[in-house]
Protein backbone atom coordinates (compact mmCIF):
# COMPACT_ATOMS: atom_id res chain seq x y z
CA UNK A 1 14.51 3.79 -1.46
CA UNK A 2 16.08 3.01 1.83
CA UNK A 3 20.05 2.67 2.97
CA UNK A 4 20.77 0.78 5.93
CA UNK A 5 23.04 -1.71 7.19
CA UNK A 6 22.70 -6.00 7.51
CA UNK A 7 23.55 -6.34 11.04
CA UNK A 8 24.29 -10.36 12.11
CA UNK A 9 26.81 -10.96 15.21
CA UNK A 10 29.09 -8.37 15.42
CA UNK A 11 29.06 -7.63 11.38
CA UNK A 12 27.43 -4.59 9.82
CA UNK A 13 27.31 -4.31 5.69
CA UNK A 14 26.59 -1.39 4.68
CA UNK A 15 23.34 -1.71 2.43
CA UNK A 16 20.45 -0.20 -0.07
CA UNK A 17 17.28 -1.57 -0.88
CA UNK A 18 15.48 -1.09 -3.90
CA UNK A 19 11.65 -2.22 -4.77
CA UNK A 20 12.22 -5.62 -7.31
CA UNK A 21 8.39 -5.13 -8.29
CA UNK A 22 5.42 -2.69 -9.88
CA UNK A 23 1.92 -3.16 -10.62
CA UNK A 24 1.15 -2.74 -14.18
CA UNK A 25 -2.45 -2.20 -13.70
CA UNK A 26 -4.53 -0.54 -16.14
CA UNK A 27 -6.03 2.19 -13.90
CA UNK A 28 -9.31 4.12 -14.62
CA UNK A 29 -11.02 6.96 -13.16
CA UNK A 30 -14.86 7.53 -12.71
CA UNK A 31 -16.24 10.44 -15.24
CA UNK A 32 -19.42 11.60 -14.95
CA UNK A 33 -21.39 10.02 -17.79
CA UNK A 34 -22.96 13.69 -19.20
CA UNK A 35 -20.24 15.61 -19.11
CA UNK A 36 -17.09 13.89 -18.79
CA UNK A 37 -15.87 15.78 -15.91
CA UNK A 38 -13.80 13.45 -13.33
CA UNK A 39 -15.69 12.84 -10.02
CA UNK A 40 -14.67 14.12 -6.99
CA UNK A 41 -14.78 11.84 -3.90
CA UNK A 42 -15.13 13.80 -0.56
CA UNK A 43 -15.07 13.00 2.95
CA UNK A 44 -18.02 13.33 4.67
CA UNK A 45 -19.90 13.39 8.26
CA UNK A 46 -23.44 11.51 8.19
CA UNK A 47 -24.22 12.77 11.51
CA UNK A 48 -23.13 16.41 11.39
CA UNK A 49 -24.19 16.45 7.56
CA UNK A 50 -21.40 18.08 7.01
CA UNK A 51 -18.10 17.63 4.78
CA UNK A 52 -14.86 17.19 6.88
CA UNK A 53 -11.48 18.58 6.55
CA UNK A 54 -8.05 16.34 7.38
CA UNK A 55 -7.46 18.50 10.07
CA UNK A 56 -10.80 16.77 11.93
CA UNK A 57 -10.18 13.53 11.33
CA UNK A 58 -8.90 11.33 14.57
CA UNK A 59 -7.85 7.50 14.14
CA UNK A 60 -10.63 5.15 15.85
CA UNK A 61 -10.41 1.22 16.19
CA UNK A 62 -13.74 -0.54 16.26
CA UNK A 63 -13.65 -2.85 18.95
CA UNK A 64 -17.25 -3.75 19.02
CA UNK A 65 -19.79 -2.46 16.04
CA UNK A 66 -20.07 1.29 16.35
CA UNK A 67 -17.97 1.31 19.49
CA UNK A 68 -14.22 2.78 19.02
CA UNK A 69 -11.53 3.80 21.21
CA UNK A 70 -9.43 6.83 19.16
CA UNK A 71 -5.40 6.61 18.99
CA UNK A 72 -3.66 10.01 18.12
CA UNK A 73 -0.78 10.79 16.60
CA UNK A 74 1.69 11.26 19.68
CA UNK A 75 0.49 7.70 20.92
CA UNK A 76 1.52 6.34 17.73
CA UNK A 77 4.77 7.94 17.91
CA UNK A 78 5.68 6.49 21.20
CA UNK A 79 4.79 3.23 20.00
CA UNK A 80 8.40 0.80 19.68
CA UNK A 81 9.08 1.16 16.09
CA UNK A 82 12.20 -1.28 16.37
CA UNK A 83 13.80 -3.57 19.36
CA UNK A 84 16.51 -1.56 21.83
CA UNK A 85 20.38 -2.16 20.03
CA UNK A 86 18.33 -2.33 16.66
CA UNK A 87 18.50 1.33 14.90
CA UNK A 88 16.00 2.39 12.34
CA UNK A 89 18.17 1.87 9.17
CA UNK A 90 19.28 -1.70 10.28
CA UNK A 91 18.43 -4.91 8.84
CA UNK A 92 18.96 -7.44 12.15
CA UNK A 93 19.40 -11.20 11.00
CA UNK A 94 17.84 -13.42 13.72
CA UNK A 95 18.29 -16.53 12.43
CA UNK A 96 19.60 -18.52 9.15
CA UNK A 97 17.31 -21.48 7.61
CA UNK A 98 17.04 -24.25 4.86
CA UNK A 99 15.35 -22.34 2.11
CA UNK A 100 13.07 -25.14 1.77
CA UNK A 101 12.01 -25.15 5.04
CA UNK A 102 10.40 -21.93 4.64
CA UNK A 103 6.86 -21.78 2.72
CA UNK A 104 6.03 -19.02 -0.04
CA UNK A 105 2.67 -18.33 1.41
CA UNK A 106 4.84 -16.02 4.02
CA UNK A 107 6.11 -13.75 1.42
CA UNK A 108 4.61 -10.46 0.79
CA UNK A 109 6.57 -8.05 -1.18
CA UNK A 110 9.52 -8.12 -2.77
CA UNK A 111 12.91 -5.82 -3.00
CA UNK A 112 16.32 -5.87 -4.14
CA UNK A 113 19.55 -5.61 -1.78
CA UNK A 114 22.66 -4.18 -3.20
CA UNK A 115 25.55 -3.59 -0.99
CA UNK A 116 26.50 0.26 0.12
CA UNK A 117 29.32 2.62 0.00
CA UNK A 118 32.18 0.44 1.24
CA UNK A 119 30.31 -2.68 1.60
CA UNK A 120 30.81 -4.70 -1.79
CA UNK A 121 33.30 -7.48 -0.38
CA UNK A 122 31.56 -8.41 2.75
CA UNK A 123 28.13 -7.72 1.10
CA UNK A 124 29.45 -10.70 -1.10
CA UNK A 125 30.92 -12.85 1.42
CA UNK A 126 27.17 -13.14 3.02
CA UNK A 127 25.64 -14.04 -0.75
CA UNK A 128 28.46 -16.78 -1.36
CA UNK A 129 28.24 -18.17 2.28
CA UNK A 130 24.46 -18.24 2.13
CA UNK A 131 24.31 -19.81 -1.27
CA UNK A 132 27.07 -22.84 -0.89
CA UNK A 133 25.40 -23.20 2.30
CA UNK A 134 21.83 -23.43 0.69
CA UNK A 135 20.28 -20.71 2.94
CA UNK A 136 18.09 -18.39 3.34
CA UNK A 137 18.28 -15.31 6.83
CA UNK A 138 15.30 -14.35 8.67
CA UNK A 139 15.55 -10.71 9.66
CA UNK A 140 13.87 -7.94 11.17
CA UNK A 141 13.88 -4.50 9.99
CA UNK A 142 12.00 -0.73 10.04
CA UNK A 143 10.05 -0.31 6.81
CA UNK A 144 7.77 2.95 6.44
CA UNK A 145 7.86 3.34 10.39
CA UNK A 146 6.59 -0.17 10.95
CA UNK A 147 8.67 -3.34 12.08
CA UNK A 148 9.00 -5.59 9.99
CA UNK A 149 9.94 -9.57 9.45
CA UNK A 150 11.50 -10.72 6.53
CA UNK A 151 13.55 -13.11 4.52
CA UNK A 152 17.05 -12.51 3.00
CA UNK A 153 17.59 -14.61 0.35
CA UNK A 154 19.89 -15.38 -3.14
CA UNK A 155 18.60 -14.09 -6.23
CA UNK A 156 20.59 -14.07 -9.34
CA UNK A 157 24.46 -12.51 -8.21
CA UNK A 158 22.50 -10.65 -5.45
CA UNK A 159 20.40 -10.50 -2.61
CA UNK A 160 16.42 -9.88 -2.39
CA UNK A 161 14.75 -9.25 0.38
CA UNK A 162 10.83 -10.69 1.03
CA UNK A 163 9.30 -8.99 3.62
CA UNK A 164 7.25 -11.83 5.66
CA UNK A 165 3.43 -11.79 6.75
CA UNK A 166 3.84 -13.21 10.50
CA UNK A 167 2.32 -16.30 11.52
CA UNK A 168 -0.93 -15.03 13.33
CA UNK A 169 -1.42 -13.46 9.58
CA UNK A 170 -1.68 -17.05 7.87
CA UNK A 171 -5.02 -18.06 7.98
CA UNK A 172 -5.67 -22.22 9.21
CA UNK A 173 -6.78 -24.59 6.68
CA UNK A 174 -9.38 -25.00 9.02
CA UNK A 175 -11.47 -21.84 7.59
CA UNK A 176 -11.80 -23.36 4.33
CA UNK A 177 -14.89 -25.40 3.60
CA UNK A 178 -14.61 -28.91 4.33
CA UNK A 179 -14.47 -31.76 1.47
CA UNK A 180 -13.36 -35.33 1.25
CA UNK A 181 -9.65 -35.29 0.85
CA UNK A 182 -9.77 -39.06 1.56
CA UNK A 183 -11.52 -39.70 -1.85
CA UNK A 184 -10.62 -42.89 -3.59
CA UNK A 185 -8.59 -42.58 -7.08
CA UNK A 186 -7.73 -45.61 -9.48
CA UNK A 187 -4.37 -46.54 -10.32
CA UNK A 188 -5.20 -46.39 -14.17
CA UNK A 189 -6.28 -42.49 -12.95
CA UNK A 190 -2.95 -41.84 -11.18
CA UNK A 191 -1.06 -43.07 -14.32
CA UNK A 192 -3.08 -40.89 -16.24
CA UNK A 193 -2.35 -37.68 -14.67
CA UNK A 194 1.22 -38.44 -13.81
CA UNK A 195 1.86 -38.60 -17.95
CA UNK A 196 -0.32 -35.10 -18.34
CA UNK A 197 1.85 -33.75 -16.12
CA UNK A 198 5.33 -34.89 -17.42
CA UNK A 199 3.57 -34.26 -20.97
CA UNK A 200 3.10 -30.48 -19.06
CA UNK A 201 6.45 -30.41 -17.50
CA UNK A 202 9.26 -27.79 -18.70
CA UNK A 203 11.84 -25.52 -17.54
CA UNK A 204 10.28 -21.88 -16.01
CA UNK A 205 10.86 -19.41 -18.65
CA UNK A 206 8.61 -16.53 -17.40
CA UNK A 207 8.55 -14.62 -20.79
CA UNK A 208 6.26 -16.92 -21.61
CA UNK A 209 3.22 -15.48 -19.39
CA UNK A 210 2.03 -12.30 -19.63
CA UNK A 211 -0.89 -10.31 -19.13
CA UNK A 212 -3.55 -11.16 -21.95
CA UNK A 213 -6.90 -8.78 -20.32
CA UNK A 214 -4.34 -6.20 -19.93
CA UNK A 215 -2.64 -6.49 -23.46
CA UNK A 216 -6.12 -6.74 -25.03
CA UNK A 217 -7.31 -3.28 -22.98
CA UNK A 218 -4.51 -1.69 -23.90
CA UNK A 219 -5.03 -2.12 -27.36
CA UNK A 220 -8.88 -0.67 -27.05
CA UNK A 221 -7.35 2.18 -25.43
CA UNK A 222 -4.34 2.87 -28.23
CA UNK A 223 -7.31 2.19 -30.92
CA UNK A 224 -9.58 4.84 -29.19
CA UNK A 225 -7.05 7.64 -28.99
CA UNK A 226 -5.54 6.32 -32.73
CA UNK A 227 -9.53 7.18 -34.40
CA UNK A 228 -9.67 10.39 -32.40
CA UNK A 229 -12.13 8.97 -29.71
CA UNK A 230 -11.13 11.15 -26.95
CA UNK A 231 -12.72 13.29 -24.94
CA UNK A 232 -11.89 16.35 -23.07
CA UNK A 233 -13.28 17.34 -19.40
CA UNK A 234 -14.77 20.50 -19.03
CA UNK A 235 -12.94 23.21 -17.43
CA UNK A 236 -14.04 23.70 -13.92
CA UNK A 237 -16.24 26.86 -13.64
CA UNK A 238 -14.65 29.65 -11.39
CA UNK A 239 -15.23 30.35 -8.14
CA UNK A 240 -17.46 33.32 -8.22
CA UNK A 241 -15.29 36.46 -7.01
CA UNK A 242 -17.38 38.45 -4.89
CA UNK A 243 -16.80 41.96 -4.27
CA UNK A 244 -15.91 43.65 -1.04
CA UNK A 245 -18.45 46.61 -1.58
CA UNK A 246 -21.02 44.33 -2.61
CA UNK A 247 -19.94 41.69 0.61
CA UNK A 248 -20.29 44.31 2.70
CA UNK A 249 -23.94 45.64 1.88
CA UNK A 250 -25.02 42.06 2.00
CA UNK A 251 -24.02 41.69 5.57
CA UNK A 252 -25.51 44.94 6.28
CA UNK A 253 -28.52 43.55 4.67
CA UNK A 254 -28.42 40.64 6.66
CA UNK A 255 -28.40 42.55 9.74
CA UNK A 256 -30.75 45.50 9.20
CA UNK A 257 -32.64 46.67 6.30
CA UNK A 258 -29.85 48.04 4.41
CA UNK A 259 -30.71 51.63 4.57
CA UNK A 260 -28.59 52.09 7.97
CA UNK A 261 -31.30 51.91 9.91
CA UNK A 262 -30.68 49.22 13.24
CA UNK A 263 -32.94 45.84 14.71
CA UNK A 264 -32.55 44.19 17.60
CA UNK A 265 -30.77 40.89 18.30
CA UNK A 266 -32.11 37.90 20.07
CA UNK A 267 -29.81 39.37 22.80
CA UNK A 268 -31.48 42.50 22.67
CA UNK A 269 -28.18 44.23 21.34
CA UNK A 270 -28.58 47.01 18.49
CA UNK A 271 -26.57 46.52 15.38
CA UNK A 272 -25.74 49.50 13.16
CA UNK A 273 -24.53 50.34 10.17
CA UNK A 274 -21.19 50.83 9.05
């Protein structure tokens, strides 16, 4: 989905990233209970009462409630996509960490990293020096015409790449309700749950977790189409072809009485017939 190059001193590997994960989600969409047709969702204008086409539709941020300040397109474009030296296809390592030093709540998505044309040995010189090493990058890169941060890191005999919420994106511990974290707990309770947990404790094997709600609709759905439970949405009735003649007489109607005979306008202009 993207080729590029890891950029770190005065190295470039040629690189291509690949998305490492897909939703699975059962999706559904909204029928209309009589008829089974599939509803349509448009956008609308409550104050013109009006539908609106993409063509009339401008970006606004709400600064204050029902106060905005509208950003077009050609603003957006001149905004800095990616830092001077940096091109848009580069992956820029800033810095290289102790993978435990970084915490999981910064990841967002996930992709893979294989190396590009030409780039297979130093591609795997930067996997085997950041795994003896026990580290992990921090980078910077262009993804969908955004900037974004990121972590490089060793995953099976290749690289993945996280990209990174940034800190102002963490929310503090200090918006979650308040409780007594200083609670007092009994030895004999602490023995307790230590031996559930190493009565719990195993290696990760994650073919053992699945989806069960999604497995179990699945199912419903195979039975329903299996027993013929389907149904079909009605074709959508034509659009109603209207005839030129026939147009034509109706504007003539509209503007006169239809026998050719002429009326004034509000701007005291005759109209005729044709």
């Amino acid at each position: 989905m993207w080729k590029g190059a890891i950029s770190f001193g005065l190295v470039n590997i040629p690189v291509r990233l690949f998305a490492a994960t897909g939703k699975k989600d059962v999706k559904f969409r909204h029928l209309h209970e009589v008829c089974r047709t599939p509803i349509q969702y448009r956008k609308t204008c409550p104050h013109c009462e009006q539908e609106v086409t993409s063509e009339e539709i401008v970006k606004g941020y709400e600064y204050e409630r029902g106060r905005f300040v509208v950003i077009n397109e050609r603003e957006l474009e001149q905004l800095p996509a990616h830092i001077p030296g940096e091109t848009e296809r580069s992956i820029a390592i800033l810095d290289f960490i102790r993978q435990e030093e970084l915490d999981p709540i910064y990841y967002d998505r996930s992709y893979y990293l294989g190396p590009g044309e030409t780039g297979e040995k130093a591609f795997r010189l930067l996997y085997r020096a950041m795994a003896e090493e026990g580290m992990v990058a921090i980078a910077r890169l262009v993804l969908r015409s955004r900037q974004a941060l990121a972590v490089i890191r060793c995953y099976g005999e290749t690289l993945a790449l996280e990209t990174m919420f940034y800190p102002d994106e963490i929310r503090s511990l200090k918006e979650m309700p308040s409780w007594n974290s200083q609670i007092e707990i009994g030895e004999k309770e602490i023995k307790m749950a230590r031996e559930l947990v190493g009565q719990l404790t195993t290696t990760f094997d994650p073919s053992k977790y699945n989806n069960r709600y999604r497995r179990a609709l699945l199912e419903i759905i195979e039975a329903k189409i299996a027993g013929k439970e389907v149904v079909e949405a009605p074709a959508a009735p034509r659009a109603e072809v209207v005839d030129l003649v026939d147009a034509l007489k109706a504007s003539l109607a509209a503007t006169g009485d239809g026998e050719g005979k002429t009326r004034k306008t509000g701007e005291g202009k005759k109209v005729g017939s044709i």
